[in-house]
Structure formats: C-alpha cells, structure tokens
Protein backbone atom coordinates (compact mmCIF):
# COMPACT_ATOMS: atom_id res chain seq x y z
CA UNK A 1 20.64 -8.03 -8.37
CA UNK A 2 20.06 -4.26 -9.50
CA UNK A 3 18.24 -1.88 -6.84
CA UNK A 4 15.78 -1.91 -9.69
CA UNK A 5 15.22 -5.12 -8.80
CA UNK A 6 14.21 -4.09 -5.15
CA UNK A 7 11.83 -1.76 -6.60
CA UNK A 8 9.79 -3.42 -8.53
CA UNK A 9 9.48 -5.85 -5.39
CA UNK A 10 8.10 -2.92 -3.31
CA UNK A 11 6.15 -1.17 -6.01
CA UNK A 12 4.49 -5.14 -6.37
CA UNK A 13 3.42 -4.77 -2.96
CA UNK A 14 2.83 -1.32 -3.09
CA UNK A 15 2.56 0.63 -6.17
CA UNK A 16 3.73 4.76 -6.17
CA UNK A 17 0.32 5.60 -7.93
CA UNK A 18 -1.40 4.89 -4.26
CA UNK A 19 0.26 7.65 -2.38
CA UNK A 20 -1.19 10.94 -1.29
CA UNK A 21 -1.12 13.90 -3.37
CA UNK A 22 1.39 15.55 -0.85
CA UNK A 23 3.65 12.83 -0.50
CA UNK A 24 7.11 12.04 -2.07
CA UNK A 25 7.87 8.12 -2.28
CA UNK A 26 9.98 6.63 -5.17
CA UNK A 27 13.76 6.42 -5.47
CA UNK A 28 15.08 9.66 -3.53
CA UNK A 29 18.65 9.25 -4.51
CA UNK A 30 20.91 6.39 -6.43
CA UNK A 31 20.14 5.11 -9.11
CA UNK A 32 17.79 2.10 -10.28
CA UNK A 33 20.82 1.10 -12.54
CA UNK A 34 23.31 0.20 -9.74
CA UNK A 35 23.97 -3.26 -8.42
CA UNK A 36 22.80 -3.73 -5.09
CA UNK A 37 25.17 -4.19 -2.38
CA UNK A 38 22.56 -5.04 0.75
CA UNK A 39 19.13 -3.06 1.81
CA UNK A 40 18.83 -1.74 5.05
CA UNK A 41 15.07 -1.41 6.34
CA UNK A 42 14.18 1.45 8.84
CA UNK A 43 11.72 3.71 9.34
CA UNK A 44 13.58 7.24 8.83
CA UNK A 45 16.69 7.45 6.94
CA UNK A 46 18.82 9.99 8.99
CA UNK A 47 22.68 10.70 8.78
CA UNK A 48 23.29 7.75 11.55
CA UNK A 49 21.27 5.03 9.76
CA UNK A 50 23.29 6.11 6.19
CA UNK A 51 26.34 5.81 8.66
CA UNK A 52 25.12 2.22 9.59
CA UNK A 53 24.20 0.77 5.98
CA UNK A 54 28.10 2.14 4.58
CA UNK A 55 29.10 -0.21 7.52
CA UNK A 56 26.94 -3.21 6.56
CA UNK A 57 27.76 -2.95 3.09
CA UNK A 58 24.31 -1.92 1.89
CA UNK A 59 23.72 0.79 -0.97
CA UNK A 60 20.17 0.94 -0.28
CA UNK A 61 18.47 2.31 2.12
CA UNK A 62 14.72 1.45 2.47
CA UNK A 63 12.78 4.14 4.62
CA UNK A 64 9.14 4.56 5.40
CA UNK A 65 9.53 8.56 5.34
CA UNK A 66 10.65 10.53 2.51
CA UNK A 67 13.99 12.14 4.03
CA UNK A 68 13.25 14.43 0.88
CA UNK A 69 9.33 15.50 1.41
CA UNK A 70 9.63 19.14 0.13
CA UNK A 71 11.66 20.65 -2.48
CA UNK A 72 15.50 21.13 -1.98
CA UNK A 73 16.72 24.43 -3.48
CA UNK A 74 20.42 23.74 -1.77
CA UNK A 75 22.32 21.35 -0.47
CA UNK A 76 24.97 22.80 1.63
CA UNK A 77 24.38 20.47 5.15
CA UNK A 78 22.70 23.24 7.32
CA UNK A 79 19.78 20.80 8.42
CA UNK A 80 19.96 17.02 8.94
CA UNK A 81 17.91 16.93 5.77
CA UNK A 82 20.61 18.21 3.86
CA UNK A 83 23.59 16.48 5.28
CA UNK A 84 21.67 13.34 5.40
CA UNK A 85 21.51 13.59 0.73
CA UNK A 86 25.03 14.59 1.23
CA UNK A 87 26.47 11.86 3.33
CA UNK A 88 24.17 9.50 0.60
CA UNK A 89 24.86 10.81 -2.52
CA UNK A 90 28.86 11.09 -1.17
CA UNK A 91 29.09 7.09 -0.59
CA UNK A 92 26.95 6.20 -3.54
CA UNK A 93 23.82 5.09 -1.10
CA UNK A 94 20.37 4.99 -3.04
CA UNK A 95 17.68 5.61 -0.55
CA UNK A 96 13.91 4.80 -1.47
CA UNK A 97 11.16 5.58 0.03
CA UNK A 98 7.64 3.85 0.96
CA UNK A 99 5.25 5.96 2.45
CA UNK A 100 1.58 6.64 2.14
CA UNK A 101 1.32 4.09 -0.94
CA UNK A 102 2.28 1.28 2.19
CA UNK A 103 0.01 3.08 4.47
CA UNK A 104 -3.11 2.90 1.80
CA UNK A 105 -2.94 -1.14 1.77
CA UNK A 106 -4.96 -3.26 4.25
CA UNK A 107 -2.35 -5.44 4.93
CA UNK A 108 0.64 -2.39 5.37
CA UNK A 109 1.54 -0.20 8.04
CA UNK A 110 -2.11 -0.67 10.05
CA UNK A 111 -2.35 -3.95 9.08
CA UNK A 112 0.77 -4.52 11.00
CA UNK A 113 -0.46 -2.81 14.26
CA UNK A 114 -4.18 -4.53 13.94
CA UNK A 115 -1.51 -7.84 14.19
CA UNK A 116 -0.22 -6.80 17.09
CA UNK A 117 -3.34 -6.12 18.62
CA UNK A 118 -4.70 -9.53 17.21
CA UNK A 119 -7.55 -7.52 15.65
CA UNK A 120 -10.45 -9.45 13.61
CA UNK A 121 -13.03 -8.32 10.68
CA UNK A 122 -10.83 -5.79 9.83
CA UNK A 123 -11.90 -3.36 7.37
CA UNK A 124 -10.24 0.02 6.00
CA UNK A 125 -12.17 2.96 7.80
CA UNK A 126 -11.78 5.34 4.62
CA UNK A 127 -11.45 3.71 1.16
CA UNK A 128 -9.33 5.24 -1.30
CA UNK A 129 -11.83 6.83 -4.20
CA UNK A 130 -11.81 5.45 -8.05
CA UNK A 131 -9.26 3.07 -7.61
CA UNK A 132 -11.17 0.01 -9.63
CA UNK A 133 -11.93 -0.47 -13.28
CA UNK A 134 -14.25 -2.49 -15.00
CA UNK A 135 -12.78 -4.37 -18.43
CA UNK A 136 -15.18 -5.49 -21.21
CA UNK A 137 -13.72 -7.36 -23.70
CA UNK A 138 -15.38 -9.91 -26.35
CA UNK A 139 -13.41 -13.29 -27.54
CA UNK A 140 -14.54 -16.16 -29.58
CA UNK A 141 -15.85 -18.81 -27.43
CA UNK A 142 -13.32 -21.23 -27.64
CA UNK A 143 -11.10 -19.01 -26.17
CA UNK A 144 -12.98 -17.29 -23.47
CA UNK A 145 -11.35 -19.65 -20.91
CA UNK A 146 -7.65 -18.90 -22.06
CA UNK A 147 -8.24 -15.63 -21.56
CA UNK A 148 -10.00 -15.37 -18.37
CA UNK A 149 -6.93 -16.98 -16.85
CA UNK A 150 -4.56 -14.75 -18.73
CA UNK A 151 -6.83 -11.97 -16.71
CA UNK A 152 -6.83 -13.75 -13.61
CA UNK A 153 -3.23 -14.09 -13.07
CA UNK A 154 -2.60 -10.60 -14.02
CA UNK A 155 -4.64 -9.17 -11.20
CA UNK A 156 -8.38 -9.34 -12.32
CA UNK A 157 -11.39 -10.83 -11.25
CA UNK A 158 -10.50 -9.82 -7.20
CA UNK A 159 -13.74 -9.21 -4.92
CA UNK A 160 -13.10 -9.20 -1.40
CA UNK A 161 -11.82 -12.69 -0.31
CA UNK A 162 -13.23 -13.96 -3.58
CA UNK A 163 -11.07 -14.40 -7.21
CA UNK A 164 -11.36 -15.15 -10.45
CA UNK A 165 -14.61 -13.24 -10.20
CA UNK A 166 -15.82 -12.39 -14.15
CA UNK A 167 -18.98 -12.37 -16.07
CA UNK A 168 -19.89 -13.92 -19.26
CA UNK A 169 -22.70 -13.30 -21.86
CA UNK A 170 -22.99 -14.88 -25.53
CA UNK A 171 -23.58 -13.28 -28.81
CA UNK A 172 -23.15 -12.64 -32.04
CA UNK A 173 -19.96 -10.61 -32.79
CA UNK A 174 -19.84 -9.04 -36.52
CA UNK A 175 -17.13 -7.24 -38.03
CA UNK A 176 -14.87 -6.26 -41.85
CA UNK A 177 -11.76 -6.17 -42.18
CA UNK A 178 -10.42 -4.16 -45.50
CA UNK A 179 -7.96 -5.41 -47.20
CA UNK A 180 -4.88 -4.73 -45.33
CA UNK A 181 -5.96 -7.01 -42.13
CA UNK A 182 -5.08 -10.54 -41.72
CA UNK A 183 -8.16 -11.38 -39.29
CA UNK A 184 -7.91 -14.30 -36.98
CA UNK A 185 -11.27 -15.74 -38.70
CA UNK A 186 -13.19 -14.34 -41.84
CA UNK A 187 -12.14 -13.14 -44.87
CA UNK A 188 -10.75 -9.10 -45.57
CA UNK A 189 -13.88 -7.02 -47.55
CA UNK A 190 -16.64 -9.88 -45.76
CA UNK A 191 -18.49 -9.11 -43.19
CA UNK A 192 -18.22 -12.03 -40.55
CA UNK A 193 -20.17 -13.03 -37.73
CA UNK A 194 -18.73 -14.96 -35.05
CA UNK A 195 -20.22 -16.50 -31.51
CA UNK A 196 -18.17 -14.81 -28.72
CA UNK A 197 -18.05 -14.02 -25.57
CA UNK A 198 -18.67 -10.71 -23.64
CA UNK A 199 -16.05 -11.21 -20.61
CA UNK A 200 -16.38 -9.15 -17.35
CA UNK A 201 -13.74 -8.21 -15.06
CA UNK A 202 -13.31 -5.69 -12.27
CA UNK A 203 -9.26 -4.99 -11.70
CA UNK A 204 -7.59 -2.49 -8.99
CA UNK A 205 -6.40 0.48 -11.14
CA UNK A 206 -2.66 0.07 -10.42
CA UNK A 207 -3.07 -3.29 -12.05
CA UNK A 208 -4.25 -1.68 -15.51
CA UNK A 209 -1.03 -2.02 -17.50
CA UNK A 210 -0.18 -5.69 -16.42
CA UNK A 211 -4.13 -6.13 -17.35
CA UNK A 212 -3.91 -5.23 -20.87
CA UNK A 213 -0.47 -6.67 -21.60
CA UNK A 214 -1.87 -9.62 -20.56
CA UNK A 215 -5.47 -9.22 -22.72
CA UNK A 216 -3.44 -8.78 -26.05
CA UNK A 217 -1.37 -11.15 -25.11
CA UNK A 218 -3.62 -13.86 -24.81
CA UNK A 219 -6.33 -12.66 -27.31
CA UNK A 220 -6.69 -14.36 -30.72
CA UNK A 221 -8.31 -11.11 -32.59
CA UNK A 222 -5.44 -9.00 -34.43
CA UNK A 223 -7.90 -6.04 -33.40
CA UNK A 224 -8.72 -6.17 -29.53
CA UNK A 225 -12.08 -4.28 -28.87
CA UNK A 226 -12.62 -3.92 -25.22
CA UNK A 227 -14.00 -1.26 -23.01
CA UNK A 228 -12.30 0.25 -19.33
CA UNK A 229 -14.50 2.09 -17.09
CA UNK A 230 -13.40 3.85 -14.08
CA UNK A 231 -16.14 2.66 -11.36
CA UNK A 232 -17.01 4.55 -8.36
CA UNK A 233 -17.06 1.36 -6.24
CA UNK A 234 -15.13 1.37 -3.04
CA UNK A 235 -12.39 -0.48 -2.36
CA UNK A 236 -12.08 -2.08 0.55
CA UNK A 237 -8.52 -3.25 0.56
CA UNK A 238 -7.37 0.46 0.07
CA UNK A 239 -7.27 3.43 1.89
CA UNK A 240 -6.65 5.55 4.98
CA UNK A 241 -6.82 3.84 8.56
CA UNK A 242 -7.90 0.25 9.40
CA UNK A 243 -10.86 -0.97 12.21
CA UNK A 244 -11.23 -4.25 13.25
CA UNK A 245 -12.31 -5.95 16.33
CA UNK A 246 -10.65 -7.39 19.81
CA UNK A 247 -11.14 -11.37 19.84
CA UNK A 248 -12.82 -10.57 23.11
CA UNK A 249 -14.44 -7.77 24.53
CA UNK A 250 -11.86 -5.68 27.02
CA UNK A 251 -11.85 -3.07 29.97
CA UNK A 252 -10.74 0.71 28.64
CA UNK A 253 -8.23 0.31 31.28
CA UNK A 254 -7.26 -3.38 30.45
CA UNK A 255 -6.95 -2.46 26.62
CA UNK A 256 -4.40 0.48 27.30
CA UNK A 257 -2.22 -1.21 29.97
CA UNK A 258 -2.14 -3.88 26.73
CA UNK A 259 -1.40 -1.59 24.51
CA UNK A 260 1.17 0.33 26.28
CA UNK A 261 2.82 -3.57 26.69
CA UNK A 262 2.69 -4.42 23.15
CA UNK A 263 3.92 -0.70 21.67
CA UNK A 264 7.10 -0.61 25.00
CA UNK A 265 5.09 2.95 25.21
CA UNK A 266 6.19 5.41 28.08
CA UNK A 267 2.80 7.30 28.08
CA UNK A 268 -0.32 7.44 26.48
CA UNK A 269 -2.27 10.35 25.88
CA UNK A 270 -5.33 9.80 25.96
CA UNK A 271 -9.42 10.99 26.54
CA UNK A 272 -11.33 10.56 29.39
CA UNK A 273 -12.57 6.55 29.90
CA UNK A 274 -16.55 6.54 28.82
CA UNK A 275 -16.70 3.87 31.55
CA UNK A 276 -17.98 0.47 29.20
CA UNK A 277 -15.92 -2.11 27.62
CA UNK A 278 -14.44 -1.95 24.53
CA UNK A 279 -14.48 -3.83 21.16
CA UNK A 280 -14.09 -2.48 17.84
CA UNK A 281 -10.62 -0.62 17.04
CA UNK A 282 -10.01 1.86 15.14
CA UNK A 283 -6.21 1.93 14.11
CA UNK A 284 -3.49 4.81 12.17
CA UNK A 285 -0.31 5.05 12.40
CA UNK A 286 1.16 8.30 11.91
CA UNK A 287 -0.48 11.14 12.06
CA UNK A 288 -4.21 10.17 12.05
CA UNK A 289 -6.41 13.14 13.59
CA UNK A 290 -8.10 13.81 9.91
CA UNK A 291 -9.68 10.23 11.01
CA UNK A 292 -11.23 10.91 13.76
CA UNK A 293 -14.61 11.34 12.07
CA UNK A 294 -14.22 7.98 10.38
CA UNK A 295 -13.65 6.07 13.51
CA UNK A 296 -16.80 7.00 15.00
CA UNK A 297 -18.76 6.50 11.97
CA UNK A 298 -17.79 2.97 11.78
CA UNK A 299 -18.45 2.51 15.93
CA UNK A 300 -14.99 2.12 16.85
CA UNK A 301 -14.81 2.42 20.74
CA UNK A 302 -11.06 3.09 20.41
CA UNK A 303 -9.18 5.23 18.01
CA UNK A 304 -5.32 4.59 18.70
CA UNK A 305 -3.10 7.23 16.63
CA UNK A 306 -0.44 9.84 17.18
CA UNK A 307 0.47 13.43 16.54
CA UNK A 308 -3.51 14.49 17.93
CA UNK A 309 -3.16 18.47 18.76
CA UNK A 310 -5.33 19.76 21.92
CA UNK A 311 -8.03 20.69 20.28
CA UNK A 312 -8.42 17.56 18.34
CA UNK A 313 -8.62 15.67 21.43
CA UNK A 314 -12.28 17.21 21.59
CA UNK A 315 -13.88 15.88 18.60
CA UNK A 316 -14.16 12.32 20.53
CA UNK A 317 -16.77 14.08 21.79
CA UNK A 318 -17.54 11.31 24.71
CA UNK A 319 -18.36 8.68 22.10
CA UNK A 320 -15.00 6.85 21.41
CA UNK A 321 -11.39 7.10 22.89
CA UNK A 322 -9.01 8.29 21.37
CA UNK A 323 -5.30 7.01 22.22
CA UNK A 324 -2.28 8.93 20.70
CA UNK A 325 0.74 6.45 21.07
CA UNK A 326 3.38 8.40 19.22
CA UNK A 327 3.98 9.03 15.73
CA UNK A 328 7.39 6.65 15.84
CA UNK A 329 5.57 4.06 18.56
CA UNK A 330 2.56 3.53 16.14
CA UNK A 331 4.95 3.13 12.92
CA UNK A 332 7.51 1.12 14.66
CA UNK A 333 6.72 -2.23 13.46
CA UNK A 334 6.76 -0.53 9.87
CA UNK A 335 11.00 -1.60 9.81
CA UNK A 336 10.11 -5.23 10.35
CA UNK A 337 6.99 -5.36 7.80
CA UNK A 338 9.49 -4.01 4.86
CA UNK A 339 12.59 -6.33 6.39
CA UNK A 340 9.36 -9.62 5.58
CA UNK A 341 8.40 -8.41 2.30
CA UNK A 342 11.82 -8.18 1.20
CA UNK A 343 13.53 -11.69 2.81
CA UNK A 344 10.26 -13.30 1.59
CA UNK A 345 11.53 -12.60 -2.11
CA UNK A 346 14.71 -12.33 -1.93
CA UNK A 347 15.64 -15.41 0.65
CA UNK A 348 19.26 -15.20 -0.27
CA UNK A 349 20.35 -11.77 -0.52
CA UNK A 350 21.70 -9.45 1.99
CA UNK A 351 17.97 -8.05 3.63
CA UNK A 352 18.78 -6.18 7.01
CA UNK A 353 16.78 -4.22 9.70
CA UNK A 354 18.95 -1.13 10.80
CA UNK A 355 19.18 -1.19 14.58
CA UNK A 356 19.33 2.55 15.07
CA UNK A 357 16.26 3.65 16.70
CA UNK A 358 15.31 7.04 15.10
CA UNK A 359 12.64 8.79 17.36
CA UNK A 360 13.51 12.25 18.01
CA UNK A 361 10.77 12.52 20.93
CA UNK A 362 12.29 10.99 24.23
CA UNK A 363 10.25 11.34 27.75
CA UNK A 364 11.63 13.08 30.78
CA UNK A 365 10.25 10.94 34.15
C-alpha cells in the first residue's frame, strides 16, 4: 500500500479539479511514492495531531484544511503553520489535504450534516458551472452495445438518480482510408459506407479522461471520430451548499434546541425567530455567508452556517433564519466522513480518526 494508493481513493470520491480557485488541496507534503504506514483522519492537521499520527504509526495525515493555504516563503517555526511542515517533513509524515473539492459533492461535507439533521429532497443550493460534457461518438451497429457499457462503467450516461442514460440514431457512416491504414472494415483508397450508430452520452467533466480511455478502448475503428462539448447544464450533484427538507415540519425554537443537541453546540448565534414553523434547510459548513442569497432563493426557512460577520446577519432580511453554529461545529462530522470512505476501501489497513479535537474557539460561561 503506497500513499498513492490513498490518493487515488480520495481523488475517486473527490477529484482536485472540483476545488475553488483559492484553495490548496492535493498532497501538501510526503511523497505519493512512500509506503503507507497508517492514515490518520481529522479535520485540521496542527503540530498535536502530527504528534498523535508519529504515535499511531501513521505517515499520513488526512486533513480537511490545507495547513498550507498560502504561499510559504520560510520555514523557520515562527507560526504553528510553520512548525506544523517542520515537525512533518522532520518524521517523514505526508499530509494531504481535502477541502473545497469534498465540500462541492452532494454527498460530502453538507451531505454529512443534512444526515444528521435527517434532511430529505436534498438538492445543492448553487451548482458548480460547466462541469458536464456531452460525447458524440459513431460505431458500427454491432458494436454500439459494447461500447455503451464500456461508457457506462467509466462514468457516463449519469442523470440525476437515473444511469446508463445515452442516445442513439442510425445512419450511414462513409469514409477512405489511404494506403497506410489498416481499417477495421473496407478496403485502403475505397470509399466505404457502413450502418452505425450515433451514440449520446452526457459525463461529469472530471470523468473525461477515464471516458475516452475507455471509448478507444472499446471501439473497433483504428480512427475514433467523436465530438466533446462543454454544456452549460447544471449539475445538480455539484456545488456550493446543500437544502433539503425536515421529515416533518418543526418549531424555530424546537429546530435549534435540536440542532444545538445534534452539533454538542455551546451557543448559537442566530436572527430573530419570524414566528412560523420551519421546513426546508438550507445547510454549509464552513464559512457560508456568500450563500445567503442562495438560501432564500430556493425558500429555505433556515440557513445553518458559521463564520457570519455582523453585518451579514442583516441580509436575512426577516425572510429566513440564519443559524451560525461554528466553523469547527458545522465541519465536525467531516473526520468521520473521510475515516468511512477510507475503511470502506481499504477494510484491512490501518484507517484511524485522530482524537485531538482542534477548535481554536472555546466559550467562556
């Protein structure tokens, strides 16, 4: 088992190509070459949680935050930043990062909270832009079912809760191959005209490369033509933020004393109650105030988040609430989620959750 190994796992789940612009996920230190040890889950990787995996035998440290999100001009251990890369590199610890690409899926970071909140129809409150592609390809008919399960299995033909979505159309193919080809039917110098089939599939864009392996793979013609068209289509499985909906309707007042139960929360900050019972949820974890917008748009009585500034607290506006939980309380249940995802693959190997609990905010009561 190389750390490599562990990466492509994650990157499976959640590829680098679907993190912010600003963000810094990936391998952060190690190298993808070394044989893995153990992987320790957390949600920051600070000086005490490097301290913990050395202990437990792990070399790899699996954090939701970049310890490195800026760049590093020195390293001389004047800020826990620093001395955190030091006390890494120094005992041969890799430590990757999974960030905004695991905040971006349905099923990530707010998927896990809309679990804990048991939330329905859930939905992601702002899609991710140009993230599907549309491949046209043409096949002889004999072979158009071959390779629509080729396609299939390498991540095409997914709409919604439906798959092996395609389209087909029949026609009349012609082409000439000169006299260097060795065509698959026909003769070189003759033009040839063949029945095929126009295949249609719509693929996320992070699934391109395993797309195309798998089309001239599985393609008879020594000369794939096929088309790839960015679409402007949303989709709905990626993307900032998640709303769904309680099972049952629920007091303001009832939903936060719940919510403060479920998230072992201290204090909630929150807006004033509009006085009706609530429904749809609007969920980010982290820092979420750039969503406020979003949340009304898509009704959401609730909008529970962290890290909203004063001001921010007045674009509610009287027409949803806004909760702010705390940046580490709403990303909490991120350390299990990766601790799943890994165990799930890798039943046998050395998975652990680190038990130091990294919030730097504490409340004085």
């Amino acid at each position: 088992m190389t750390i490599q190994d562990i990466i492509q796992a994650l990157e499976e789940k959640a590829p680098v190509s679907l993190q912010e612009s600003y963000d810094n996920a990936g391998l952060l230190t190690g190298s993808p070459a070394w044989a893995c040890t153990g992987v320790l889950c957390t949600l920051d990787a600070t000086e005490a949680v490097i301290a913990e995996a050395k202990e437990k035998g792990c070399n790899l440290v699996v954090a939701h935050h970049p310890i490195i999100f800026g760049g590093l001009k020195k390293i001389t251990g004047r800020n826990y930043v620093e001395r955190t890369v030091i006390a890494a590199i120094k005992n041969d610890i890799a430590i990757y990062a999974i960030h905004t690409n695991l905040d971006n899926l349905i099923d990530g970071v707010n998927g896990r909270i809309a679990d804990k909140l048991e939330l329905v129809n859930r939905r992601i409150l702002l899609p991710k832009e140009a993230q599907l592609l549309k491949l046209y390809t043409f096949v002889p008919e004999e072979h158009a079912e071959k390779l629509r399960s080729a396609l299939f299995a390498a991540g095409a033909g997914h709409i919604g809760e439906y798959s092996e979505a395609s389209f087909n159309t029949a026609g009349l193919g012609t082409f000439n191959g000169s006299e260097h080809t060795n065509p698959f039917v026909g003769e070189p110098g003759r033009r040839h005209e063949e029945k095929e089939t126009r295949v249609e599939v719509i693929l996320p864009r992070q699934r391109r490369s395993a797309v195309l392996k798998a089309l001239f793979a599985a393609h008879p013609y020594e000369e794939v033509a096929y088309d790839l068209i960015s679409l402007l289509n949303d989709n709905q499985y990626i993307g900032s933020g998640l709303v769904g909906e309680l099972p049952e309707p629920a007091a303001e007042a009832v939903f936060l004393a719940r919510l403060g139960d479920v998230f072992g929360l201290q204090v909630i900050r929150h807006t004033p109650l509009l006085g009706k019972p609530v429904s749809k949820i609007a969920v980010c974890g982290g820092s979420g105030s750039f969503l406020t917008g979003q949340a009304i748009a898509a009704g959401a009585d609730v909008y529970v988040s962290s890290d909203i500034k004063y001001h921010e607290f007045f674009d509610a506006d009287n027409r949803l609430v806004i909760a702010d939980i705390g940046h580490w309380e709403s990303e909490q249940f991120t350390t299990g989620l990766l601790f799943e995802l890994l165990q799930a693959k890798f039943p046998t190997f050395a998975v652990l959750k680190s038990g130091v609990k990294t919030n730097p905010v504490n409340y004085f009561t």
